[in-house]
C-alpha atoms as a PDB file:
ATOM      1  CA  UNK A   1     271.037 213.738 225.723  1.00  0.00           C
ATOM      2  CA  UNK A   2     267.857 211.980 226.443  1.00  0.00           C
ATOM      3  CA  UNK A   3     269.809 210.489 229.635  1.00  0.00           C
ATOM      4  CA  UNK A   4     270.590 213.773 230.936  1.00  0.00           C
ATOM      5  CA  UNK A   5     266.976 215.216 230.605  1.00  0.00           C
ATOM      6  CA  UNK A   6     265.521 212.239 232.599  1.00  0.00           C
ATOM      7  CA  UNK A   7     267.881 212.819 235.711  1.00  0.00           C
ATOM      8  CA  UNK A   8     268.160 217.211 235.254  1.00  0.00           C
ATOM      9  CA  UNK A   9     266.013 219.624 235.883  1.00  0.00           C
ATOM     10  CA  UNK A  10     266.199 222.917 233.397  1.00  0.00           C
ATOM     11  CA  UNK A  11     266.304 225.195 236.377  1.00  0.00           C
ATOM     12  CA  UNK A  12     269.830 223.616 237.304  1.00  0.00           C
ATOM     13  CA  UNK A  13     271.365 225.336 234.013  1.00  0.00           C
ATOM     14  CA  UNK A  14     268.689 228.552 233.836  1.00  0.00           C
ATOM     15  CA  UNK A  15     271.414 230.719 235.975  1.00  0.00           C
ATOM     16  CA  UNK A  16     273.856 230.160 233.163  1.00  0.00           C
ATOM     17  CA  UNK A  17     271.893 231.032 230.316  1.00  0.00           C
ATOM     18  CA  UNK A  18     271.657 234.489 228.504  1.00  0.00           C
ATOM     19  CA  UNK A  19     268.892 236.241 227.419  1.00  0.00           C
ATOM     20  CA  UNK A  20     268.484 236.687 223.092  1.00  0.00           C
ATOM     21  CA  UNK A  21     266.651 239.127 221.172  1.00  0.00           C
ATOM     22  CA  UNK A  22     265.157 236.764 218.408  1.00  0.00           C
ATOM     23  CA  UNK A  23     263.229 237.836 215.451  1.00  0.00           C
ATOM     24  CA  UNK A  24     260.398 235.966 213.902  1.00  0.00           C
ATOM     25  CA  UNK A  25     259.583 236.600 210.397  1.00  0.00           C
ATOM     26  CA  UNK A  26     256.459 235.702 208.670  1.00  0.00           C
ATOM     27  CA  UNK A  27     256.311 235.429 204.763  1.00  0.00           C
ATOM     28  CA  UNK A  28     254.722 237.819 203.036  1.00  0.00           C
ATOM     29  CA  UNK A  29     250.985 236.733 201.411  1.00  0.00           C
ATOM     30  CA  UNK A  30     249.297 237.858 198.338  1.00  0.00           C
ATOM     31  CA  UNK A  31     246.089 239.516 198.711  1.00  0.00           C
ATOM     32  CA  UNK A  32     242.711 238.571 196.639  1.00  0.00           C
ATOM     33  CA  UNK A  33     239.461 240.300 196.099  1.00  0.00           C
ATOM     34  CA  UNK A  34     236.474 238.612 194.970  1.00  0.00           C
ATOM     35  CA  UNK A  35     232.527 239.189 195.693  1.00  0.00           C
ATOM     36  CA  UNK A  36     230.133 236.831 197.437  1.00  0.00           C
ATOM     37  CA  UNK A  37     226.336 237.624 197.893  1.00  0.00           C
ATOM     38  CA  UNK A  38     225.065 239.340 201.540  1.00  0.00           C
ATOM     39  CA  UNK A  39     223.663 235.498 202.409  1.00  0.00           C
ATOM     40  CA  UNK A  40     226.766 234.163 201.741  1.00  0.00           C
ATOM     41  CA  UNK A  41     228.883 236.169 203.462  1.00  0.00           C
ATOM     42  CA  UNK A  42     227.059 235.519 206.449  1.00  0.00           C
ATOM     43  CA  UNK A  43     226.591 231.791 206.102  1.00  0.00           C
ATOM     44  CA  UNK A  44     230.526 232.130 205.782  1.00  0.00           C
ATOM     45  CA  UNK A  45     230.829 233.891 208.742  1.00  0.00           C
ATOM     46  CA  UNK A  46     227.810 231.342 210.880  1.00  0.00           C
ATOM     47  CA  UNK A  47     229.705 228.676 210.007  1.00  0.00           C
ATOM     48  CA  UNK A  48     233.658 230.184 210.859  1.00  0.00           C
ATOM     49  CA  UNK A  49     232.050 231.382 214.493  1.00  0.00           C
ATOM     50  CA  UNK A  50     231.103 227.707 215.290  1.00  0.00           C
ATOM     51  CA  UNK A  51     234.349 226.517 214.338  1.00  0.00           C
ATOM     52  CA  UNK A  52     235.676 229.197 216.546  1.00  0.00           C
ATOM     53  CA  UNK A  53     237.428 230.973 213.339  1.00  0.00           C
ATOM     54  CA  UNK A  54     237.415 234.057 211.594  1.00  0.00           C
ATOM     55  CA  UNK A  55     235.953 233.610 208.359  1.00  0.00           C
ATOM     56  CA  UNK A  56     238.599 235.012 206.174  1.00  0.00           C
ATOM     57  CA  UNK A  57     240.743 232.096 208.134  1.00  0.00           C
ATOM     58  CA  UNK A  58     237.712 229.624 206.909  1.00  0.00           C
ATOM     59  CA  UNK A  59     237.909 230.507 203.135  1.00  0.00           C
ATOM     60  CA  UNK A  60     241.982 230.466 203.147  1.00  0.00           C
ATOM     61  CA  UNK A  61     241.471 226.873 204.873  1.00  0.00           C
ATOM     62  CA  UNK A  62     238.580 225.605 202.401  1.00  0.00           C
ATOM     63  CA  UNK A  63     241.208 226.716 199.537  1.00  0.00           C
ATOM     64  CA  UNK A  64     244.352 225.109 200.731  1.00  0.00           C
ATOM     65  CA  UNK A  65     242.189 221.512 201.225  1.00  0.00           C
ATOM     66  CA  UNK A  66     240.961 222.630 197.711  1.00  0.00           C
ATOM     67  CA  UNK A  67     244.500 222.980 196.204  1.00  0.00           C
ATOM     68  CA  UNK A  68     245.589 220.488 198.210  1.00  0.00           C
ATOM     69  CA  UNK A  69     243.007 217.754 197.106  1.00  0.00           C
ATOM     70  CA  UNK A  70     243.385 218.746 193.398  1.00  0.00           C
ATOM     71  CA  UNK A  71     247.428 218.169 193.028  1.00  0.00           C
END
């Protein structure tokens, strides 16, 4: 297959391909509540803006490593 790739072009074949309705689940997640002080919320939310996250995204990533570490 690899052979063909390097000497084809995708646009060769494009003309005799159809187009498909695909459907992309995601699974469902659990929600969770839990308080945090005022200054930690927004220490939480300094620190996800400088990685360029949203801090709910931080906290779900600090407890996967978390879980992660500790199995």
């Amino acid at each position: 297959m690899r052979e063909l790739w390097e000497t084809h072009d995708f646009s060769e074949f494009a003309k005799d391909t159809e187009e498909a309705q695909a459907r992309f689940v995601r699974p469902r997640k659990a929600q969770i509540t839990f308080r945090l002080e005022p200054n930690e919320i927004e220490k939480l939310k300094k620190i996800a803006q400088e990685k360029g996250l949203s801090y709910t995204s931080l906290v779900r990533m600090w407890i996967k490593e978390k879980l992660t570490s500790q199995s």
